[in-house]
C-alpha atoms as a PDB file:
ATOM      1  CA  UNK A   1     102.397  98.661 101.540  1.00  0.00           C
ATOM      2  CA  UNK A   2     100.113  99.947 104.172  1.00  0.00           C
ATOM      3  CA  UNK A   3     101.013 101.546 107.779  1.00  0.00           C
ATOM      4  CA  UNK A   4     100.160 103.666 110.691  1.00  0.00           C
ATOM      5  CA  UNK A   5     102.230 106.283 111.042  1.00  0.00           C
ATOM      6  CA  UNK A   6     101.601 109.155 113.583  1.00  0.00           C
ATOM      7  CA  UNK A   7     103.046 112.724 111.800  1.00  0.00           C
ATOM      8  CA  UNK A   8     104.118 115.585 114.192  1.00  0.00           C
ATOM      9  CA  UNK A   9     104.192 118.656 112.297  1.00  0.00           C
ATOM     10  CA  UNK A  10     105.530 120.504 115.048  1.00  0.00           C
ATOM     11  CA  UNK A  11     102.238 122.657 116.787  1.00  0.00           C
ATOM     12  CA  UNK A  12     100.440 119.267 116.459  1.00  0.00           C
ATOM     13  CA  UNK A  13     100.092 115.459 116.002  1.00  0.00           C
ATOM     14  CA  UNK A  14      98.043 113.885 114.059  1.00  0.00           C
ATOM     15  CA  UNK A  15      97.294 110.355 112.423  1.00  0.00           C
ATOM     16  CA  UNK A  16      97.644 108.910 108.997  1.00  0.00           C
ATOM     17  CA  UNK A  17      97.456 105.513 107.261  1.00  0.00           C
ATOM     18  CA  UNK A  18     100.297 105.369 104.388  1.00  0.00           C
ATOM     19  CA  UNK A  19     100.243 103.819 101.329  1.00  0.00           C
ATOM     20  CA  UNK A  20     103.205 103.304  99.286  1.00  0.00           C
ATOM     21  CA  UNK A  21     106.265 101.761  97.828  1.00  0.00           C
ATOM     22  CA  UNK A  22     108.444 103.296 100.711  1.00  0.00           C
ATOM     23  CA  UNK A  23     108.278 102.329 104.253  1.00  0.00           C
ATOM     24  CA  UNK A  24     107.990 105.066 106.508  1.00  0.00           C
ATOM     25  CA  UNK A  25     108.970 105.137 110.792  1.00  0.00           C
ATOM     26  CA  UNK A  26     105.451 104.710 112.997  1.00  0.00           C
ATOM     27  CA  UNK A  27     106.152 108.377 114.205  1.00  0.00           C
ATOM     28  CA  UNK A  28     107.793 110.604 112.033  1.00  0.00           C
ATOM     29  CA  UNK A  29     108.337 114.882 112.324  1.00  0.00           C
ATOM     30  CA  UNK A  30     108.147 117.155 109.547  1.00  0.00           C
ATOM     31  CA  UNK A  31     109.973 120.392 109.518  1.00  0.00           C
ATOM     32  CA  UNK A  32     109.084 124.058 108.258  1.00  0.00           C
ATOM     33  CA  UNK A  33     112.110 125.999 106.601  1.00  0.00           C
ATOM     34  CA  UNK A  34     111.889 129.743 105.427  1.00  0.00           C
ATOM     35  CA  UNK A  35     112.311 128.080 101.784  1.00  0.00           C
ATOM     36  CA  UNK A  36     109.599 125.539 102.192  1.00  0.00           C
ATOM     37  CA  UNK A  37     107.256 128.828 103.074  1.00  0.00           C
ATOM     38  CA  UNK A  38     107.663 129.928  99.650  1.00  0.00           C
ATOM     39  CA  UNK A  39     105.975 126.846  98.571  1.00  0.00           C
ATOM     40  CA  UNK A  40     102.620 127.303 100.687  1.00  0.00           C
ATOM     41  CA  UNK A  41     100.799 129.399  97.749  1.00  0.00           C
ATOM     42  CA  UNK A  42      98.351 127.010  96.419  1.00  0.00           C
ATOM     43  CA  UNK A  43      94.829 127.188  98.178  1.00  0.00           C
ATOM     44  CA  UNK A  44      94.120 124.698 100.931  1.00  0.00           C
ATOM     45  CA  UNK A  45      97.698 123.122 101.450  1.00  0.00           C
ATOM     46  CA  UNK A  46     100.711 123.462 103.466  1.00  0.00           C
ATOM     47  CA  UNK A  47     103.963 121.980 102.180  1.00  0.00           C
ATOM     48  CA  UNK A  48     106.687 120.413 105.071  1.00  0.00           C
ATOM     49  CA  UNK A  49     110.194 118.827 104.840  1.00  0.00           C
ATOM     50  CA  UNK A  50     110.983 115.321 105.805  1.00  0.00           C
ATOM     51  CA  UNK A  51     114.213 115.311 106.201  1.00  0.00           C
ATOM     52  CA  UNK A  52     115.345 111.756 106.563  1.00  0.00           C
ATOM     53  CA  UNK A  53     114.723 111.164 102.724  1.00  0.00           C
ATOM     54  CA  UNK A  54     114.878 114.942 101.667  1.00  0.00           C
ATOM     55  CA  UNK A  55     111.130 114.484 100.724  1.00  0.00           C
ATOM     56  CA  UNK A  56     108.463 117.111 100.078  1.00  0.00           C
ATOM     57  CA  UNK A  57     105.190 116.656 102.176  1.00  0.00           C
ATOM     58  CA  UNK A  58     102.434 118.208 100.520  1.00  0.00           C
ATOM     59  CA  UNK A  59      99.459 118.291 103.066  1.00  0.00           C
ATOM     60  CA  UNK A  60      95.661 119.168 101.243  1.00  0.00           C
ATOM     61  CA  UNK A  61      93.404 120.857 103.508  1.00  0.00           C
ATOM     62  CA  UNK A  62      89.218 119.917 103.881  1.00  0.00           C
ATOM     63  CA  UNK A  63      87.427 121.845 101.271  1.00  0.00           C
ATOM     64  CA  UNK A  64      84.505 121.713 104.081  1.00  0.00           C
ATOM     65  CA  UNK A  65      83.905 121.178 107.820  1.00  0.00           C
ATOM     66  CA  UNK A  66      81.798 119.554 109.858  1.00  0.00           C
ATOM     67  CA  UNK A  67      81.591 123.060 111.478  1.00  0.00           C
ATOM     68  CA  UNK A  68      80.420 125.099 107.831  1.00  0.00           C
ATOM     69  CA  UNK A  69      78.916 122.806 105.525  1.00  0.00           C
ATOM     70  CA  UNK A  70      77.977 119.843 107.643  1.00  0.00           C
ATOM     71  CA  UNK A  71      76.323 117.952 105.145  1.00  0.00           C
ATOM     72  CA  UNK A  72      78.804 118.271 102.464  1.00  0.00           C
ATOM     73  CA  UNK A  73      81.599 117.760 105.244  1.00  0.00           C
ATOM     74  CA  UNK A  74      79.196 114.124 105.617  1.00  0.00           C
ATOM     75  CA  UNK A  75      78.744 113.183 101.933  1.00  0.00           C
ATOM     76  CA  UNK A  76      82.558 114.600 100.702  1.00  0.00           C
ATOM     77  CA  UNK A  77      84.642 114.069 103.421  1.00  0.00           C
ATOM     78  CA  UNK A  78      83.675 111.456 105.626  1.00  0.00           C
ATOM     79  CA  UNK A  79      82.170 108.963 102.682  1.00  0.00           C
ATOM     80  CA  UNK A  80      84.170 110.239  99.440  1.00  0.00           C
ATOM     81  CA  UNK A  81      87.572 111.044 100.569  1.00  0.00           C
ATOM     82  CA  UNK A  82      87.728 109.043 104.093  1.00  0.00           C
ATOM     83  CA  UNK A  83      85.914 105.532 103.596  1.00  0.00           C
ATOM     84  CA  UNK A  84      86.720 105.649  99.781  1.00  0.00           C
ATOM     85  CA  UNK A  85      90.085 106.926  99.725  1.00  0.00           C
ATOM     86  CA  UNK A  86      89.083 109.650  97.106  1.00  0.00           C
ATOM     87  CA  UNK A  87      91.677 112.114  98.267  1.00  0.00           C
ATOM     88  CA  UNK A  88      94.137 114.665  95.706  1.00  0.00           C
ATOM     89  CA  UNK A  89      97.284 112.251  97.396  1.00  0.00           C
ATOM     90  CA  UNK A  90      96.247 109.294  96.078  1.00  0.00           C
ATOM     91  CA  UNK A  91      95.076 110.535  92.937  1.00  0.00           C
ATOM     92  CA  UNK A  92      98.640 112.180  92.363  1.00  0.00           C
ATOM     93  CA  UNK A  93     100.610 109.002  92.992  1.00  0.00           C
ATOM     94  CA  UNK A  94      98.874 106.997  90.704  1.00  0.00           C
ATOM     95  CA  UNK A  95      98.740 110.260  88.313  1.00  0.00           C
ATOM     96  CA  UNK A  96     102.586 109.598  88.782  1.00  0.00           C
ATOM     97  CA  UNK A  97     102.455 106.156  86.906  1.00  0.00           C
ATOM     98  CA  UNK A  98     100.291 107.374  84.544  1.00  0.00           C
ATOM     99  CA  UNK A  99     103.481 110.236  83.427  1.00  0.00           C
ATOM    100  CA  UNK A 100     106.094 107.629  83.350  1.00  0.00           C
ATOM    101  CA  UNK A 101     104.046 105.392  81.122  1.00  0.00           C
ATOM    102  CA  UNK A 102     103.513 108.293  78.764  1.00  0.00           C
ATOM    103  CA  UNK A 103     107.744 108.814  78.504  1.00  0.00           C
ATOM    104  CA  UNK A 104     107.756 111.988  80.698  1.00  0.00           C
ATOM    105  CA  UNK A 105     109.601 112.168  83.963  1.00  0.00           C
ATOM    106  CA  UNK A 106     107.748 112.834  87.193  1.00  0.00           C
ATOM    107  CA  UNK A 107     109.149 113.906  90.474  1.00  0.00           C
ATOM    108  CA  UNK A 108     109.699 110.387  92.457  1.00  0.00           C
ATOM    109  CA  UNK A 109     106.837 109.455  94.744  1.00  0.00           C
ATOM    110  CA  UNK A 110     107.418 107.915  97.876  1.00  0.00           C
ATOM    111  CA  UNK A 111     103.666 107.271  99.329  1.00  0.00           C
ATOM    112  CA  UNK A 112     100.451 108.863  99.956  1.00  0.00           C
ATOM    113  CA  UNK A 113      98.547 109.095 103.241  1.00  0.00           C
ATOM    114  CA  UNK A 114      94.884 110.090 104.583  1.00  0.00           C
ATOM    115  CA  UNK A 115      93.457 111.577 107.758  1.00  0.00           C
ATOM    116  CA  UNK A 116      91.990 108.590 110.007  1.00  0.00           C
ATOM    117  CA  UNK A 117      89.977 111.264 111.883  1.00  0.00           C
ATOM    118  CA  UNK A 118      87.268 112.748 109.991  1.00  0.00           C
ATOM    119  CA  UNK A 119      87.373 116.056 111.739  1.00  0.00           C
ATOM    120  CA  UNK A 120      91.327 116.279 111.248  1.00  0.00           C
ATOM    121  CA  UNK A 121      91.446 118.908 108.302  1.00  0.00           C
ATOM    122  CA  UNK A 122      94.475 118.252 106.991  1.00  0.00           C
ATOM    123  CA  UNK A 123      92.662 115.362 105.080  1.00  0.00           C
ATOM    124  CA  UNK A 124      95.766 113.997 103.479  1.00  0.00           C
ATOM    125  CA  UNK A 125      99.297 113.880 102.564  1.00  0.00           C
ATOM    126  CA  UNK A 126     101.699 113.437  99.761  1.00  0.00           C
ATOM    127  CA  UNK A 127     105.288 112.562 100.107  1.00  0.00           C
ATOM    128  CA  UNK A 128     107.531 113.267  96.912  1.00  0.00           C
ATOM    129  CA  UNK A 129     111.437 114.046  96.309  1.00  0.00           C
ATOM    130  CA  UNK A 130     112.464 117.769  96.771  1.00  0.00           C
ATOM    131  CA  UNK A 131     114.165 118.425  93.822  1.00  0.00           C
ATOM    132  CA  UNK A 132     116.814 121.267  95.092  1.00  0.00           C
ATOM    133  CA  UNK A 133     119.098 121.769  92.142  1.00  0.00           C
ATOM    134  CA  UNK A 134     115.996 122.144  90.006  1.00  0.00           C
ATOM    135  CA  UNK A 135     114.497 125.708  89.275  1.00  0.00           C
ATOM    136  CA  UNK A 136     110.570 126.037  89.086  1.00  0.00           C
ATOM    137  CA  UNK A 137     109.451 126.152  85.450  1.00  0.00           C
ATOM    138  CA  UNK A 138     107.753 129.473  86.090  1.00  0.00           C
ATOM    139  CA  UNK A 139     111.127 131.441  87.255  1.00  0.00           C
ATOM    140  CA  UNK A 140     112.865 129.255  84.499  1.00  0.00           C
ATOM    141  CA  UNK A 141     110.634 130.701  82.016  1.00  0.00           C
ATOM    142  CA  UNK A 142     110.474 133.937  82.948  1.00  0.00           C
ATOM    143  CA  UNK A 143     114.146 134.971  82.927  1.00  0.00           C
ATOM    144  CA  UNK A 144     114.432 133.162  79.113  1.00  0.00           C
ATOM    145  CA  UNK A 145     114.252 135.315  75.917  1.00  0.00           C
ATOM    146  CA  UNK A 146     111.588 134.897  73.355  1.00  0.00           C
ATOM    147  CA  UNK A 147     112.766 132.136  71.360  1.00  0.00           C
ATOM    148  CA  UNK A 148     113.960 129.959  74.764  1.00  0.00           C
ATOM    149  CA  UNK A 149     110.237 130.713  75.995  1.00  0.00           C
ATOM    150  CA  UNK A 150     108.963 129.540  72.357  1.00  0.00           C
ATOM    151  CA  UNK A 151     110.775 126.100  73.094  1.00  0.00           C
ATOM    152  CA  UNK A 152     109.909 125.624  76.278  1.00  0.00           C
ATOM    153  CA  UNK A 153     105.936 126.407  75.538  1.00  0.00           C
ATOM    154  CA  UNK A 154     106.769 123.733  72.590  1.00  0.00           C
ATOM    155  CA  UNK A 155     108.053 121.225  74.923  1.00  0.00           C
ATOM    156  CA  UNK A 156     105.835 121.453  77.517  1.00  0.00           C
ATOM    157  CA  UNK A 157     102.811 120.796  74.672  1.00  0.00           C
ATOM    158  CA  UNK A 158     104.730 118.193  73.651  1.00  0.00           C
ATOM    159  CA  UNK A 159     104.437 116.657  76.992  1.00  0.00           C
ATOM    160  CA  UNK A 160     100.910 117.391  76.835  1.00  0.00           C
ATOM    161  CA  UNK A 161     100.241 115.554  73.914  1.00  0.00           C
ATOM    162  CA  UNK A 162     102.037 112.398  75.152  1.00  0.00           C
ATOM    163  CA  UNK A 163      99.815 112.005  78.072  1.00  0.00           C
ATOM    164  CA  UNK A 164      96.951 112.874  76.308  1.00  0.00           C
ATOM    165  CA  UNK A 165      97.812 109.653  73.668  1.00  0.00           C
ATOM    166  CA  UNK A 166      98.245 107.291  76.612  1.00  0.00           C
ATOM    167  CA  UNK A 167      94.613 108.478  78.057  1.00  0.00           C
ATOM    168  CA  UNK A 168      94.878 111.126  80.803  1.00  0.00           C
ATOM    169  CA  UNK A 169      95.183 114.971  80.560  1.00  0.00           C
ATOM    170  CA  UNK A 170      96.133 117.061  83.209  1.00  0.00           C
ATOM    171  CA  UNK A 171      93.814 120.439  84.217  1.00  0.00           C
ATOM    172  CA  UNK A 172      96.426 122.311  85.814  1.00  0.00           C
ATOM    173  CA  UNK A 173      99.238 122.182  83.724  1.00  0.00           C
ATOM    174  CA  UNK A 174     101.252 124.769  83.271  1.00  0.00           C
ATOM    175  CA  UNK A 175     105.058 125.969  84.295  1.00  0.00           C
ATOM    176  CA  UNK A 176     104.278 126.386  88.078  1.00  0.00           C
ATOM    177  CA  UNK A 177     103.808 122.500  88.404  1.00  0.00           C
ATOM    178  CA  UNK A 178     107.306 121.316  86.255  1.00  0.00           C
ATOM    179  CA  UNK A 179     111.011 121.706  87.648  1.00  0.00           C
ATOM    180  CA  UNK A 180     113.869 122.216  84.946  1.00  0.00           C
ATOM    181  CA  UNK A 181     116.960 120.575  86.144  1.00  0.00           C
ATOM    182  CA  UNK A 182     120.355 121.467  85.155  1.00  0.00           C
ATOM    183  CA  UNK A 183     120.122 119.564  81.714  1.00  0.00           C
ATOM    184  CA  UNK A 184     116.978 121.334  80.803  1.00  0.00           C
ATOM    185  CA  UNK A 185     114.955 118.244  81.507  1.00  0.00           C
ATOM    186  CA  UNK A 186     111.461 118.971  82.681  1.00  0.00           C
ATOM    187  CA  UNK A 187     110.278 117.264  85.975  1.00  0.00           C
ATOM    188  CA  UNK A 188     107.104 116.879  86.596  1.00  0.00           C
ATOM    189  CA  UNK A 189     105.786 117.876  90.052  1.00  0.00           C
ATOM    190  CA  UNK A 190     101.567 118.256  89.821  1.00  0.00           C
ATOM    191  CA  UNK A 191     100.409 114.767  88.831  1.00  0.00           C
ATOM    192  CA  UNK A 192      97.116 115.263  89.273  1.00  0.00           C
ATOM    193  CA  UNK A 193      95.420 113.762  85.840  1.00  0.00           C
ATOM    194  CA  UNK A 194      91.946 113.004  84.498  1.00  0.00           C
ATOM    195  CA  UNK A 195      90.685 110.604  82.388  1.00  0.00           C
ATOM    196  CA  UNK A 196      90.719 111.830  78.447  1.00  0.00           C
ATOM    197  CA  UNK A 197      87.149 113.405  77.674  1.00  0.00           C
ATOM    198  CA  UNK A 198      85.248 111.209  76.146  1.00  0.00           C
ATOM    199  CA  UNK A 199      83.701 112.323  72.750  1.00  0.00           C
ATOM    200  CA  UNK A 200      86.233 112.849  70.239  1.00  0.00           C
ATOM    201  CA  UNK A 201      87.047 116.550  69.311  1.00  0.00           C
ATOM    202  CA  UNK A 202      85.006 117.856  71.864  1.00  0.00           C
ATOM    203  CA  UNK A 203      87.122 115.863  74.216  1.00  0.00           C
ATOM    204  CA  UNK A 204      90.123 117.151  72.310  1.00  0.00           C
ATOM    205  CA  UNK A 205      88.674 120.851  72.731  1.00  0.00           C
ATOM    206  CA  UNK A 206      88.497 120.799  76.226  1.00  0.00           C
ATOM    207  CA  UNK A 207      91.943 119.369  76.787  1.00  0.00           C
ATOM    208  CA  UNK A 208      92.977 122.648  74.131  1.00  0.00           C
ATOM    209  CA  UNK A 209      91.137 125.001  75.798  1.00  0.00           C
ATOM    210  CA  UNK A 210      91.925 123.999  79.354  1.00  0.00           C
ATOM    211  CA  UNK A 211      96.064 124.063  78.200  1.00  0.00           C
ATOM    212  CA  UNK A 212      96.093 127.059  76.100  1.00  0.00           C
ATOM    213  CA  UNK A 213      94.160 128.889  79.153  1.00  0.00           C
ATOM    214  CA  UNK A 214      97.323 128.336  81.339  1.00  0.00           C
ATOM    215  CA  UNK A 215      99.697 129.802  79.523  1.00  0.00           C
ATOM    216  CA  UNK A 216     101.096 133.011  80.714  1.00  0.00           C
ATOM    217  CA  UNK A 217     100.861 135.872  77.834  1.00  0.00           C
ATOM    218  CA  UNK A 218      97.900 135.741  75.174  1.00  0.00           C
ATOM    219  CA  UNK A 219     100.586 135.411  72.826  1.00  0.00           C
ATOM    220  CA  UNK A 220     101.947 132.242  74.193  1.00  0.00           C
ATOM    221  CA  UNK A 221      98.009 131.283  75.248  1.00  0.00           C
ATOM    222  CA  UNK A 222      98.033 131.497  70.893  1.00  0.00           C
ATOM    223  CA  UNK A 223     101.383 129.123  70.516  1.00  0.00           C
ATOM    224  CA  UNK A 224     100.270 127.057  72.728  1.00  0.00           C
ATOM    225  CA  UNK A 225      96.526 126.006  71.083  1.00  0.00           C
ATOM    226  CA  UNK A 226      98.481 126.394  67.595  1.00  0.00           C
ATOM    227  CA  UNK A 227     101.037 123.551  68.481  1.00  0.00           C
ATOM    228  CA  UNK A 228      98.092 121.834  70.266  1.00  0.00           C
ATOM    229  CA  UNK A 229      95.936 121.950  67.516  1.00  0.00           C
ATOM    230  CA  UNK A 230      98.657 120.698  64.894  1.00  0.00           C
ATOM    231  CA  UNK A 231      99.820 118.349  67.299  1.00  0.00           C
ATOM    232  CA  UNK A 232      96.240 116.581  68.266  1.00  0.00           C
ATOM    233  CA  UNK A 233      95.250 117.164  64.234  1.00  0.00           C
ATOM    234  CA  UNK A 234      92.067 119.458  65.424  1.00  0.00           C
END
């Protein structure tokens, strides 16, 4: 499904063209709540609320502009992410597929958006489901004892390993991108993922490295590349 759909985020308007399983109103407003603040820490994004299906909007931000780097504003944002649709949105909602067909449970997309004009910054957007009753993995983790953290570095390996068997890795995951609802079960909310390096156990290396990297203690940075490396038979 693909639309027009003017987005008023309040100081401004600006246009989009949607795609997605979920039809969205031509003109639609986002909201920004003192708890949605807390979300804006990531570099070049600003998260909204859409309130009419209790949806997330996470909006990613130019890397250049026309303004500093004109000619990689040309060849990156004009040609790559604007005529070829190469933006982090769509990436994530297919990386959203990619998670359910590897068993795991991703946050419910809705549909992903890009900037029609090239010299709107906020290059494109990304509507998912705001989990409220879930608690950010990071917080989650932090407040657990030792041998809670030790299974929840374990699972989130685990989950690892499953989407690196059905072909994609992801480079940024770690316990910042996964909600932990009130069953324990992990949601996934960064679905950013990569093609599997090609190349056998150097591929497998990098996807070790990169995973054990994010972990938050060098003792858990040491679980996690032992599981890793039992699990992936490195």
């Amino acid at each position: 499904m693909i639309q027009l759909t003017k987005i008023n985020f309040g100081d401004s308007q600006r246009w989009y063209l949607l795609f997605g399983r979920t039809r969205l109103p031509s003109v639609i407003s986002l909201d920004k709540t003192e708890a949605i603040q807390t979300l804006d820490r990531a570099g070049r994004r600003e998260v909204f609320l859409y309130r009419p299906l209790d949806a997330l909007v996470k909006v990613k931000l130019d890397k250049y502009t026309f303004l500093s780097h004109p000619l990689r504003w040309l060849g990156r944002v004009v040609i790559q992410e604007r005529l070829f649709l190469q933006v982090n949105s769509r990436k994530e909602y297919r990386g959203n597929k990619a998670y359910r067909d590897a068993g795991l449970k991703p946050v419910k997309a809705f549909a992903w958006g890009v900037a029609l004009n090239p010299f709107n910054s906020w290059g494109s957007v990304y509507f998912m489901e705001y989990c409220r009753t879930a608690t950010n993995g990071k917080i989650y983790f932090d407040h657990a004892v030792r041998d809670k953290k030790l299974e929840l570095v374990d699972r989130l390996i685990s989950a690892m390993v499953a989407l690196v068997k059905s072909g994609y890795y992801n480079r940024d995951q770690h316990f910042n991108n996964v909600m932990i609802d009130e069953n324990e079960v992990f949601i996934w909310i960064d679905t950013h993922v990569s093609r599997l390096p090609r190349g056998g156990k150097r591929g497998m290396r990098t996807v070790i490295e990169n995973a054990s990297r994010k972990m938050p203690t060098i003792e858990f940075k040491k679980v996690a590349r032992d599981i890793l490396e039992q699990k992936l038979g490195q």
